[in-house]
C-alpha atoms as a PDB file:
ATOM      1  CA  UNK A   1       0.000   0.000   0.000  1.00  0.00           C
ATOM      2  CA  UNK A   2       2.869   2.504   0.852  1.00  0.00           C
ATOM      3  CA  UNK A   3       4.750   1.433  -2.531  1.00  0.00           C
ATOM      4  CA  UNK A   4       1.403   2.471  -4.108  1.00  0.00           C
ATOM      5  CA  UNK A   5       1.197   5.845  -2.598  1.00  0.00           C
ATOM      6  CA  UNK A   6       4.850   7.091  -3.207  1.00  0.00           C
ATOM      7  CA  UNK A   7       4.071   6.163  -7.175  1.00  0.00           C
ATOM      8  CA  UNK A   8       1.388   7.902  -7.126  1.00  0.00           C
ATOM      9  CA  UNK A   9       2.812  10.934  -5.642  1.00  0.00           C
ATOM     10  CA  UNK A  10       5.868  10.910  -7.989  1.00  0.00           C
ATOM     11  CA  UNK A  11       3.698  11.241 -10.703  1.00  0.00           C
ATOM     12  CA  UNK A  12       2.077  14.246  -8.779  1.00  0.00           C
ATOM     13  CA  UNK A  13       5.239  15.712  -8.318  1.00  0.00           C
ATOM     14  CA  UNK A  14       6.838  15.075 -11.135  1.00  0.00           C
ATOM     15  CA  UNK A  15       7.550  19.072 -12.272  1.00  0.00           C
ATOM     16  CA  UNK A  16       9.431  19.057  -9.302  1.00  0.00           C
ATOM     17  CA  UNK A  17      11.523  16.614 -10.338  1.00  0.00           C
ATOM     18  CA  UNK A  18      12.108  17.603 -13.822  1.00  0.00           C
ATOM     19  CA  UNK A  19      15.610  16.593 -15.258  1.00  0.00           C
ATOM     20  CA  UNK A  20      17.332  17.384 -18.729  1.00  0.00           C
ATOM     21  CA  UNK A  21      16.980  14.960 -21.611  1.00  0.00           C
ATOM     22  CA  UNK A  22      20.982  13.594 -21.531  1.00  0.00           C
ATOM     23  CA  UNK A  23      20.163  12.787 -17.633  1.00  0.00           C
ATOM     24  CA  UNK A  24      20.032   9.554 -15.980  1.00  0.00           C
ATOM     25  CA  UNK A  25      16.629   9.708 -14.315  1.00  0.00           C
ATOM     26  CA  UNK A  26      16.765   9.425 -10.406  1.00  0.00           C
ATOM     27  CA  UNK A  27      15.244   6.561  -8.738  1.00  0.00           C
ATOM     28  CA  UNK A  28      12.188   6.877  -6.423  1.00  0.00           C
ATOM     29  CA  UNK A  29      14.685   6.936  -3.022  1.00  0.00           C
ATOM     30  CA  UNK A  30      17.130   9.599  -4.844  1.00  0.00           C
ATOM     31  CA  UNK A  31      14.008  11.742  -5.793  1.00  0.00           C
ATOM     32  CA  UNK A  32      13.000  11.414  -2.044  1.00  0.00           C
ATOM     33  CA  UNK A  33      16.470  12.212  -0.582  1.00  0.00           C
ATOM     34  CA  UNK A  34      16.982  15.201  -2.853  1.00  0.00           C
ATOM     35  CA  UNK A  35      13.324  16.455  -1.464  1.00  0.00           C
ATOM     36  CA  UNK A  36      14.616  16.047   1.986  1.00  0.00           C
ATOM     37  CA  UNK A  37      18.084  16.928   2.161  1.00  0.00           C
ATOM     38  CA  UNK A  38      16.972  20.370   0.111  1.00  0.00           C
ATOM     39  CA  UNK A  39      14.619  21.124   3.270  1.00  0.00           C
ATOM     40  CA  UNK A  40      17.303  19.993   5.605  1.00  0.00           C
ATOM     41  CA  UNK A  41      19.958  22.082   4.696  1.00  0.00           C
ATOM     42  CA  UNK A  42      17.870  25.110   4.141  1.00  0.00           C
ATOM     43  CA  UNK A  43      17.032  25.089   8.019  1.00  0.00           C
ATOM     44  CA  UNK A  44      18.784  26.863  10.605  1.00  0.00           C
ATOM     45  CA  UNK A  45      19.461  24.346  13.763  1.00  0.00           C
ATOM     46  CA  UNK A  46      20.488  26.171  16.769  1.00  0.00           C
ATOM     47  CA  UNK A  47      21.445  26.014  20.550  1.00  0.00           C
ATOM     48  CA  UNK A  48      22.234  27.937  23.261  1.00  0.00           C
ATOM     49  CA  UNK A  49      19.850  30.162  24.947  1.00  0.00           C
ATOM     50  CA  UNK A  50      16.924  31.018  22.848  1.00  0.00           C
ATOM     51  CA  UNK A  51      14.836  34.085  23.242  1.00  0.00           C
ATOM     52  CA  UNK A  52      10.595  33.957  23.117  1.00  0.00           C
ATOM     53  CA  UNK A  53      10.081  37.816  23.455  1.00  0.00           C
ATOM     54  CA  UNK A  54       6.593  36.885  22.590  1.00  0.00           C
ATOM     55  CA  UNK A  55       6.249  35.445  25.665  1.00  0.00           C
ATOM     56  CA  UNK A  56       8.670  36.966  27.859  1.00  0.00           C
ATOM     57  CA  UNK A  57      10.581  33.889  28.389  1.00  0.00           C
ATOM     58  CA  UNK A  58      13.705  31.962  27.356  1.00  0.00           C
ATOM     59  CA  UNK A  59      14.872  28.319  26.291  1.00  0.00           C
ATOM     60  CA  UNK A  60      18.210  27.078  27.392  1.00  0.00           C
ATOM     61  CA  UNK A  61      18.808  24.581  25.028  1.00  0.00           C
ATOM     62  CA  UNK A  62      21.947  21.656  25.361  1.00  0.00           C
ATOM     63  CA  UNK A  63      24.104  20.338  23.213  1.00  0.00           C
ATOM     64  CA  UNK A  64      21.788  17.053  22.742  1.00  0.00           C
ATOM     65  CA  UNK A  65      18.782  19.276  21.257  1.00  0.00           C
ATOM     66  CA  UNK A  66      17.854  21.703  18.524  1.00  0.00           C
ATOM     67  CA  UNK A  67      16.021  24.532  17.820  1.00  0.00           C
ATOM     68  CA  UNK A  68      13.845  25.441  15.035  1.00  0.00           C
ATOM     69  CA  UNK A  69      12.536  29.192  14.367  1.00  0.00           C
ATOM     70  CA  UNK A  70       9.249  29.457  13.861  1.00  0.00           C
ATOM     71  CA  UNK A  71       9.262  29.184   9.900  1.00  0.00           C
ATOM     72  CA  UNK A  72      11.422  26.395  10.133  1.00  0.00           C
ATOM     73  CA  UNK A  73       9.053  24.666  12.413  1.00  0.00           C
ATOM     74  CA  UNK A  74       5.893  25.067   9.937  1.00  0.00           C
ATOM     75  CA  UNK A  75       7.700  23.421   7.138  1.00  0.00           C
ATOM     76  CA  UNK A  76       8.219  20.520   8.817  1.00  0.00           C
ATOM     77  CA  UNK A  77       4.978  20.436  10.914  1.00  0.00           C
ATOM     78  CA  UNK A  78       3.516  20.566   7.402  1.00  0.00           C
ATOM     79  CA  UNK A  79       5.202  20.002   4.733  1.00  0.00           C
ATOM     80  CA  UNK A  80       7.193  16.852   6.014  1.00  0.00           C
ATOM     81  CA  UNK A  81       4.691  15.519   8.544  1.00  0.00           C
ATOM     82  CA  UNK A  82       1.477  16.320   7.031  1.00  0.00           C
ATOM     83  CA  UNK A  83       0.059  19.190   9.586  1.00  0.00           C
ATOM     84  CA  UNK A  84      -2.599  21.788   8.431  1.00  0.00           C
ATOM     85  CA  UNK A  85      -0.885  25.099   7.064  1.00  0.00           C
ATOM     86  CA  UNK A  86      -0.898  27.776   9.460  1.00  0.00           C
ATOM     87  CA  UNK A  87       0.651  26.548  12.718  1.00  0.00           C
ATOM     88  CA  UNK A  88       1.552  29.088  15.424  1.00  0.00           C
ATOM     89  CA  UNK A  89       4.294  27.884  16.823  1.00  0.00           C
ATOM     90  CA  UNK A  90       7.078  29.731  18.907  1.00  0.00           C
ATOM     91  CA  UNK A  91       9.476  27.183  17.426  1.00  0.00           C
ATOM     92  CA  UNK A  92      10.214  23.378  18.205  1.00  0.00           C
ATOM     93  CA  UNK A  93      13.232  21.435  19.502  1.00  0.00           C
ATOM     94  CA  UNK A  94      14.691  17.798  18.324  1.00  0.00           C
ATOM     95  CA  UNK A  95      17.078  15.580  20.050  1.00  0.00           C
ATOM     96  CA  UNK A  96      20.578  16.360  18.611  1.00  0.00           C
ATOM     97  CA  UNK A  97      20.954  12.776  16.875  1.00  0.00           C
ATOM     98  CA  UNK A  98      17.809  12.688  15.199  1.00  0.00           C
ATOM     99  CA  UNK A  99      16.519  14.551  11.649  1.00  0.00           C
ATOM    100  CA  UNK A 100      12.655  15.168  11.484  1.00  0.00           C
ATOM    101  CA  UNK A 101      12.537  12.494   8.290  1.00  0.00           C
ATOM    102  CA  UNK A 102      13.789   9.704  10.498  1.00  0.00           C
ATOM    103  CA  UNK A 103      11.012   7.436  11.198  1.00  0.00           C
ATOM    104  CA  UNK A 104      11.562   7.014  14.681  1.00  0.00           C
ATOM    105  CA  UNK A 105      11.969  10.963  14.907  1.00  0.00           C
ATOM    106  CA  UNK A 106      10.056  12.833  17.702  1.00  0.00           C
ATOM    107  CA  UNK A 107      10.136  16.912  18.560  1.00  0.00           C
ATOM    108  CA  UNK A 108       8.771  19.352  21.035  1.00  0.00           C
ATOM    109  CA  UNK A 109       6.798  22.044  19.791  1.00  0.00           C
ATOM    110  CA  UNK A 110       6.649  25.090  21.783  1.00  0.00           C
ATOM    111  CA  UNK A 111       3.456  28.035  22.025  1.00  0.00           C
ATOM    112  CA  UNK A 112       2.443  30.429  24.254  1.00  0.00           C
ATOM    113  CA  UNK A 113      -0.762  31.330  25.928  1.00  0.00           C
ATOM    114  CA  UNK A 114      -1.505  35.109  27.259  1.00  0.00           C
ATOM    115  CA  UNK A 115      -5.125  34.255  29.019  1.00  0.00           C
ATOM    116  CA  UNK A 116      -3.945  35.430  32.186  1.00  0.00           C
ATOM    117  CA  UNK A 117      -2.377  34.043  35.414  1.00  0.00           C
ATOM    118  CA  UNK A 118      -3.729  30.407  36.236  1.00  0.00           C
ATOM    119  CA  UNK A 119      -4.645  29.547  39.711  1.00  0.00           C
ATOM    120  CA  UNK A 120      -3.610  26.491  40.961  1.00  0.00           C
ATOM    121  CA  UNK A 121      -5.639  26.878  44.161  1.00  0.00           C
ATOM    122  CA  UNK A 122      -7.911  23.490  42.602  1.00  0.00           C
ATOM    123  CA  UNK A 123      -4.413  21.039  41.689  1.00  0.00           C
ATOM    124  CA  UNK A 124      -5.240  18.678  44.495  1.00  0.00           C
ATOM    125  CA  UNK A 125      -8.755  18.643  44.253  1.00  0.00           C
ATOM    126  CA  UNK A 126      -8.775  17.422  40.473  1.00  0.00           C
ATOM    127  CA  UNK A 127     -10.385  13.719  39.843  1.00  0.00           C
ATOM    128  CA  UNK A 128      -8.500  13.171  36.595  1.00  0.00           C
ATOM    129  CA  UNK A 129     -10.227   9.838  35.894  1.00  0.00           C
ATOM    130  CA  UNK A 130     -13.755  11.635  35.721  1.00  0.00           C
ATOM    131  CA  UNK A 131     -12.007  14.300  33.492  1.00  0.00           C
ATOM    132  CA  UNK A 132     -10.314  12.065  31.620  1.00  0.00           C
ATOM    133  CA  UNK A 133     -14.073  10.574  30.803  1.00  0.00           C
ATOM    134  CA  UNK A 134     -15.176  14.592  30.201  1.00  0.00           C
ATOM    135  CA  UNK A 135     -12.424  14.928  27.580  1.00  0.00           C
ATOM    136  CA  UNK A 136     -13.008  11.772  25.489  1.00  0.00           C
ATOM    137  CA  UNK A 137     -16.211  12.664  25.300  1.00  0.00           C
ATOM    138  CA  UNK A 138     -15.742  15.853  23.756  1.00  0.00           C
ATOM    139  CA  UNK A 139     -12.549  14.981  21.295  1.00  0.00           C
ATOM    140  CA  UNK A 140     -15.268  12.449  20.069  1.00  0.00           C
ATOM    141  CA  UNK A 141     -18.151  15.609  19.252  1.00  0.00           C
ATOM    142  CA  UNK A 142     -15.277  17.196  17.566  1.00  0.00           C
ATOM    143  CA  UNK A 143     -14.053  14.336  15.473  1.00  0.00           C
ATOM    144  CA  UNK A 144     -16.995  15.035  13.078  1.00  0.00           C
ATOM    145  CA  UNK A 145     -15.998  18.202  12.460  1.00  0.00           C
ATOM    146  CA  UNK A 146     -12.112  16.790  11.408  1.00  0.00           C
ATOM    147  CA  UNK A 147     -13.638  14.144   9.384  1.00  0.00           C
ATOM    148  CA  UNK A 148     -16.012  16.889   7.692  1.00  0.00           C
ATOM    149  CA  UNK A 149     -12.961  18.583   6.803  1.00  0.00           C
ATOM    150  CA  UNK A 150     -10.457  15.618   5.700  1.00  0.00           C
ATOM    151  CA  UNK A 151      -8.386  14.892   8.462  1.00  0.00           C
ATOM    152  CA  UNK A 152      -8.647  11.344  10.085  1.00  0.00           C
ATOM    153  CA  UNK A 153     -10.617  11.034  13.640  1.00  0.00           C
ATOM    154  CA  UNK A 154      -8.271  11.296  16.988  1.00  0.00           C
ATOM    155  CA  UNK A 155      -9.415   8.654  19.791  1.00  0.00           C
ATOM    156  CA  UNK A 156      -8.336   9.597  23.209  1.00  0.00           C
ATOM    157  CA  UNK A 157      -7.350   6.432  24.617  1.00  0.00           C
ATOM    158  CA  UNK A 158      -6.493   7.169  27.880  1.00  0.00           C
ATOM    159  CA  UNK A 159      -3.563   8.670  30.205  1.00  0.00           C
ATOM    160  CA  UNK A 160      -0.368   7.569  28.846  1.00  0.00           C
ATOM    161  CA  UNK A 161       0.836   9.184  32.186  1.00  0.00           C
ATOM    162  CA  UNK A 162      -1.316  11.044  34.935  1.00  0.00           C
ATOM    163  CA  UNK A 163      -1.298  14.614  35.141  1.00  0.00           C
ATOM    164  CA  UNK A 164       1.378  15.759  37.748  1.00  0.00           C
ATOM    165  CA  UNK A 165       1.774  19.462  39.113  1.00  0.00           C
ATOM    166  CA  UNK A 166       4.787  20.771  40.711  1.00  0.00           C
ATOM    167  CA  UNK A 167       3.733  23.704  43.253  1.00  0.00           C
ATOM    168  CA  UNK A 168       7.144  24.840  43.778  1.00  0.00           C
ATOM    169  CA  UNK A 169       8.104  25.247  39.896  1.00  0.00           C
ATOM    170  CA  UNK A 170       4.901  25.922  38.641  1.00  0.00           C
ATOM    171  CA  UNK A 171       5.485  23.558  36.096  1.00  0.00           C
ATOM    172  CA  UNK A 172       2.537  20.549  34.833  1.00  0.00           C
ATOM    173  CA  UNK A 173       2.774  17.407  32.654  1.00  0.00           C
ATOM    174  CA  UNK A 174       1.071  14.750  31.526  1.00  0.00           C
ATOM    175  CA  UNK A 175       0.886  12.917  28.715  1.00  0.00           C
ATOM    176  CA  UNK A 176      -2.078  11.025  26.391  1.00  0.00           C
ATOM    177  CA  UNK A 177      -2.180   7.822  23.923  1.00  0.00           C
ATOM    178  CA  UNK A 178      -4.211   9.184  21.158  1.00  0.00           C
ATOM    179  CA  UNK A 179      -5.138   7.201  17.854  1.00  0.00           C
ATOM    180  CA  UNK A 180      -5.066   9.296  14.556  1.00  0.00           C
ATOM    181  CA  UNK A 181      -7.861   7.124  12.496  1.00  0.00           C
ATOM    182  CA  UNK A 182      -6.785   3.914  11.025  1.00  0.00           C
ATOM    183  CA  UNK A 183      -2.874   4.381  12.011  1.00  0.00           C
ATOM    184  CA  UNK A 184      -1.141   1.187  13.713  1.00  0.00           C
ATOM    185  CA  UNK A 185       1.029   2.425  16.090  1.00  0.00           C
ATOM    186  CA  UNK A 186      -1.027   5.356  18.494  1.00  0.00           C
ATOM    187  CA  UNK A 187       0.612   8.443  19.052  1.00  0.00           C
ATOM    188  CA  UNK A 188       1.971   9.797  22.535  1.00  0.00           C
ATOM    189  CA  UNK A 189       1.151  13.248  23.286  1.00  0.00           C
ATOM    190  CA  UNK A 190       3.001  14.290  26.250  1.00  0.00           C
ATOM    191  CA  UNK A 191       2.481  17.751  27.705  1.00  0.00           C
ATOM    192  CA  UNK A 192       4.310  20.333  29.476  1.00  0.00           C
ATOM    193  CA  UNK A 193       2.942  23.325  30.892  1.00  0.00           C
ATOM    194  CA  UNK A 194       5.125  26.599  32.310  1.00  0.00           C
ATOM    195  CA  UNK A 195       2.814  28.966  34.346  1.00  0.00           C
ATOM    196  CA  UNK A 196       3.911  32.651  34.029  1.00  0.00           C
ATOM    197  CA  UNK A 197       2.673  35.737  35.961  1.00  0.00           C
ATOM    198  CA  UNK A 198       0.221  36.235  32.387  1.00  0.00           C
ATOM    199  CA  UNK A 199       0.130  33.028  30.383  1.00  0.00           C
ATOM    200  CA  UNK A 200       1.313  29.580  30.226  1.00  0.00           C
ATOM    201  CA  UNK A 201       4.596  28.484  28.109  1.00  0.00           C
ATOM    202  CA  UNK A 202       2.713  25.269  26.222  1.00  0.00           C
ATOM    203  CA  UNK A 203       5.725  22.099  25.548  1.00  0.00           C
ATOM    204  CA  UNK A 204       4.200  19.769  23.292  1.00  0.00           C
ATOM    205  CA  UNK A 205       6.198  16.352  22.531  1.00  0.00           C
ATOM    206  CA  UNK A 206       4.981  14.844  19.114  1.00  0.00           C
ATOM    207  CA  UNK A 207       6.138  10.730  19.024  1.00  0.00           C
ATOM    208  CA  UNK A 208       4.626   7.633  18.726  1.00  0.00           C
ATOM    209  CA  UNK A 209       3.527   5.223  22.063  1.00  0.00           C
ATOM    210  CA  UNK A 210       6.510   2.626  22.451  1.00  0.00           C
ATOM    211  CA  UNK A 211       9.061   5.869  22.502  1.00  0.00           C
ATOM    212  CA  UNK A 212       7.214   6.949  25.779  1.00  0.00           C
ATOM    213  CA  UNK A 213       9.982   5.198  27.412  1.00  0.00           C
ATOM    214  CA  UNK A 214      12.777   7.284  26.115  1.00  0.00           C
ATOM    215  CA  UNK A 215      10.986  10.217  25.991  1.00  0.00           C
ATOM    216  CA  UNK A 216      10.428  10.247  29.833  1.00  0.00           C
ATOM    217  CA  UNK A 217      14.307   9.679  30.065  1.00  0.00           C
ATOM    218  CA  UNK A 218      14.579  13.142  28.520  1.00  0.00           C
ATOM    219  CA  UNK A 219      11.783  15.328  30.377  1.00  0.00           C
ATOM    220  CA  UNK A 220      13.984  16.640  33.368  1.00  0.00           C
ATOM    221  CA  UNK A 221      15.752  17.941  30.644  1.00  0.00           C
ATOM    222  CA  UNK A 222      13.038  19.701  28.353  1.00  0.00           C
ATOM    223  CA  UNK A 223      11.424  20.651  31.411  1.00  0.00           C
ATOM    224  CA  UNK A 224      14.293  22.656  33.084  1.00  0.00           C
ATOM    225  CA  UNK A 225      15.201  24.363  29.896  1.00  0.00           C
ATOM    226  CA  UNK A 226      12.184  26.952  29.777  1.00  0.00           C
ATOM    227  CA  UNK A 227      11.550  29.678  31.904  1.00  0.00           C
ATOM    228  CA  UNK A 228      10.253  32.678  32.085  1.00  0.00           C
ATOM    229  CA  UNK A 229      12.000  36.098  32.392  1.00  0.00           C
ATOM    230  CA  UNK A 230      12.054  37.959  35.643  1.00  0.00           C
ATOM    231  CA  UNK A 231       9.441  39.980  36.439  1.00  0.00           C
ATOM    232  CA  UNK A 232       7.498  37.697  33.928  1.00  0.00           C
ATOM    233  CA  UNK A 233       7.541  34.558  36.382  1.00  0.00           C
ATOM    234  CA  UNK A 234       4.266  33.175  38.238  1.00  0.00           C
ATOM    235  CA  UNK A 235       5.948  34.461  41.727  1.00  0.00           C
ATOM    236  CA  UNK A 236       5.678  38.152  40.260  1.00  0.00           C
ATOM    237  CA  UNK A 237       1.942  37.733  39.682  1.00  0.00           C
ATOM    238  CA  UNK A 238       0.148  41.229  41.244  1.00  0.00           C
ATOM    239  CA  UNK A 239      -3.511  40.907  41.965  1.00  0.00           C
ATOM    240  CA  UNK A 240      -3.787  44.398  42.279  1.00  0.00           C
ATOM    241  CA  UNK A 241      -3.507  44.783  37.888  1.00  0.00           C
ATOM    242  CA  UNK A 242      -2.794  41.733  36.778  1.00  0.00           C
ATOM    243  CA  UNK A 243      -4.940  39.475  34.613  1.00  0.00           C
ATOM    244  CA  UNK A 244      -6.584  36.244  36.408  1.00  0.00           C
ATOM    245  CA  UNK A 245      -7.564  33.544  33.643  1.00  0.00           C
ATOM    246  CA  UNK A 246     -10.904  32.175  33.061  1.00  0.00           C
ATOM    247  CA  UNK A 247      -9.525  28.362  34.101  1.00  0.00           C
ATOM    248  CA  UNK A 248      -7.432  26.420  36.647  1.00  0.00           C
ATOM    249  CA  UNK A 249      -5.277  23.710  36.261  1.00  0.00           C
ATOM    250  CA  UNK A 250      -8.106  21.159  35.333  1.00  0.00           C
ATOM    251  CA  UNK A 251      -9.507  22.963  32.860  1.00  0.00           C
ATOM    252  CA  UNK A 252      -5.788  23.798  31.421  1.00  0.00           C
ATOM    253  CA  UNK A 253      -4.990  19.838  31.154  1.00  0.00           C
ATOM    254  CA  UNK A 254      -8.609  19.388  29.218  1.00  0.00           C
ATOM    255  CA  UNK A 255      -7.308  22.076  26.544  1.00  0.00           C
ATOM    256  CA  UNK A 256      -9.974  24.370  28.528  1.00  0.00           C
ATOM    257  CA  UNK A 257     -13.553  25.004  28.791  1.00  0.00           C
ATOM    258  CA  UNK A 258     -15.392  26.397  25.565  1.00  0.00           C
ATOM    259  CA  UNK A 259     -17.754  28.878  27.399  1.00  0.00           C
ATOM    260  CA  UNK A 260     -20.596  28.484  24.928  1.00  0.00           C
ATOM    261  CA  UNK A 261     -20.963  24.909  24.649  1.00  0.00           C
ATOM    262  CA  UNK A 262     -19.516  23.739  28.194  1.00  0.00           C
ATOM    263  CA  UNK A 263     -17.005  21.066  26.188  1.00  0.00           C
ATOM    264  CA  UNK A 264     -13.694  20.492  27.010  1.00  0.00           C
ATOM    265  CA  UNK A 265     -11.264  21.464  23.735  1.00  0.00           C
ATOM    266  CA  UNK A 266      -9.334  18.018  23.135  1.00  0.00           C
ATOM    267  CA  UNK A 267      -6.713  20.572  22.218  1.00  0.00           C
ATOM    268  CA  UNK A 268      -3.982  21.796  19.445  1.00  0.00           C
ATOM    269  CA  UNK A 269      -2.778  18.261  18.359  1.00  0.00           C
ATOM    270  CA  UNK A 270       0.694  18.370  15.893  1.00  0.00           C
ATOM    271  CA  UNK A 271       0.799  14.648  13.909  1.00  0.00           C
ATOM    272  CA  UNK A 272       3.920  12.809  12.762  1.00  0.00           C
ATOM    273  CA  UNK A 273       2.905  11.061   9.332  1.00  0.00           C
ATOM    274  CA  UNK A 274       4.867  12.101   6.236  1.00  0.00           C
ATOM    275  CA  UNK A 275       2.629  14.969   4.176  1.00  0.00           C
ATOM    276  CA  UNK A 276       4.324  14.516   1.096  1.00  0.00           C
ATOM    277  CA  UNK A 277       5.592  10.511   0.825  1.00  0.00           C
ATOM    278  CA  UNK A 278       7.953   8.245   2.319  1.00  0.00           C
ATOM    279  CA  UNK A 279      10.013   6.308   1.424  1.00  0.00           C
ATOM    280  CA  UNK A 280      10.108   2.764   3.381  1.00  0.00           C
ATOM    281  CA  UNK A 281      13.429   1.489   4.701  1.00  0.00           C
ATOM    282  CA  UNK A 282      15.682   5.222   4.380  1.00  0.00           C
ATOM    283  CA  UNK A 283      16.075   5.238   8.009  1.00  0.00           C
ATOM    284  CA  UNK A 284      19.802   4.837   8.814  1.00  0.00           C
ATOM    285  CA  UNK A 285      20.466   6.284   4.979  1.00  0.00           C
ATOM    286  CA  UNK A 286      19.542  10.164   6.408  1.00  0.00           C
ATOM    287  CA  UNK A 287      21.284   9.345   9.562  1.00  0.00           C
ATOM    288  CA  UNK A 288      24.424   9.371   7.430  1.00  0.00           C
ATOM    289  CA  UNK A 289      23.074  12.367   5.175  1.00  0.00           C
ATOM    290  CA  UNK A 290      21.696  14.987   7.010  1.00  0.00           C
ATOM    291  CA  UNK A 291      24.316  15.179  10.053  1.00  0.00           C
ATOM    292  CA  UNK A 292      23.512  18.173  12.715  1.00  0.00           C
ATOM    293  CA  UNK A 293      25.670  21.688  11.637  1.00  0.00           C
ATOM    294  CA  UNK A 294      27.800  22.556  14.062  1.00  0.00           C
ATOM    295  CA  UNK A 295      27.124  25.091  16.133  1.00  0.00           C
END
């Protein structure tokens, strides 16, 4: 079935492709690898620390990660995995050793929220089995909206991990198992959430179930490498002019109440599954390609 899709696409994207008459004609994987690597080495992979004026705050980010601007981020949130265009994203990060065309690849994408400082005054009060029930309900009311517009239906399966809220670095994660329509393996969706003194620094991994394993090995790390400014932090919240938001911390792990229709949003969901084609098997091949710039 996959052969049958990547012919059919080469024949869609053929122009693309075009070569001169005296030309040996590149085979399916060159075609593919020339697609890639031209993406690859137009992006600009960074480190160090990373500034989000947009929401006051800054990434520190190691040796063992990336980071992608922005613009780099929306071409490969959709033109390499398939995404709808028009993804606000403050950037995303990758693990140092992987490309975003492996097929075991997995990223963090990074947003911000200005709704105002969230009070944590309900975090252990929450019953997150009875909201977990709350929010497959809804994701389910909205999957006939996604299948009215031509994206597959997400089932939330469950807690991949239980929500968890530290009070001391006002920092929340959790993580789901969510299946994106008829896909084999179901997709992890682990959270992180950074409350500041006027919004909420959103961490998004994007990776498939059996890397939940390794990707818990690596949240210390993604979760002590963002923070807010000073005088941005939750600490410096002032009641006296600042903004309180409409939600708590239950309503912030349901994606947050929708006043009108008392649903809980399933949530901005990011999907790993190829837009344009792949090509079965290249794996290891762009592990030796596309090696990380130095910094």
């Amino acid at each position: 079935m996959k052969l049958k899709l990547v012919t059919l696409l080469l024949i869609l994207f053929s122009p693309l492709f075009a070569l001169a008459d005296n030309e040996t004609p590149l085979t399916d994987e060159e075609k593919y690898i020339e697609w890639a690597k031209g993406i690859w080495d137009s992006i600009d992979r960074q480190t160090g620390d990373i500034v989000l004026p947009d929401a006051g705050a800054k990434l520190h980010v190691p040796e063992d990660f990336y980071y992608l601007s922005p613009k780099d981020s929306e071409r490969i949130l959709v033109e390499v995995w398939g995404n709808p265009p028009g993804q606000d994203t403050l950037g995303m990060l990758f693990p140092a050793e992987s490309t975003p065309f492996d097929q075991d690849s997995w990223a963090v994408t990074i947003s911000y929220e200005e709704d105002g400082y969230v009070s944590d005054e309900d975090a252990d009060k929450i019953d997150y089995s009875e909201l977990l029930e709350e929010m497959q309900s809804s994701s389910s009311a909205q999957n006939e909206e996604r299948v009215k517009q031509g994206y597959d239906p997400v089932v939330l399966v469950g807690w991949a991990a239980q929500p968890y809220y530290d009070k001391e670095s006002h920092k929340l994660h959790w993580a789901k198992e969510l299946k994106f329509g008829n896909q084999e393996t179901n997709t992890l969706n682990y959270n992180i959430r950074v409350l500041g003194r006027k919004g909420v620094l959103v961490l998004n991994f994007i990776a498939d179930m059996d890397q939940k394993e390794l990707i818990e090995t690596k949240l210390d790390t993604v979760l002590s490498l963002a923070d807010f400014d000073q005088g941005s932090t939750y600490k410096d919240f002032d009641p006296q002019i600042d903004k309180v938001a409409a939600y708590g911390i239950g309503a912030l792990v349901a994606g947050k109440v929708l006043a009108k229709t008392g649903f809980f949003a399933i949530g901005l969901i990011f999907i790993k599954k190829f837009g344009v084609f792949i090509v079965v098997g290249l794996g290891a091949l762009f592990k030796g390609l596309f090696k990380r710039k130095d910094a």
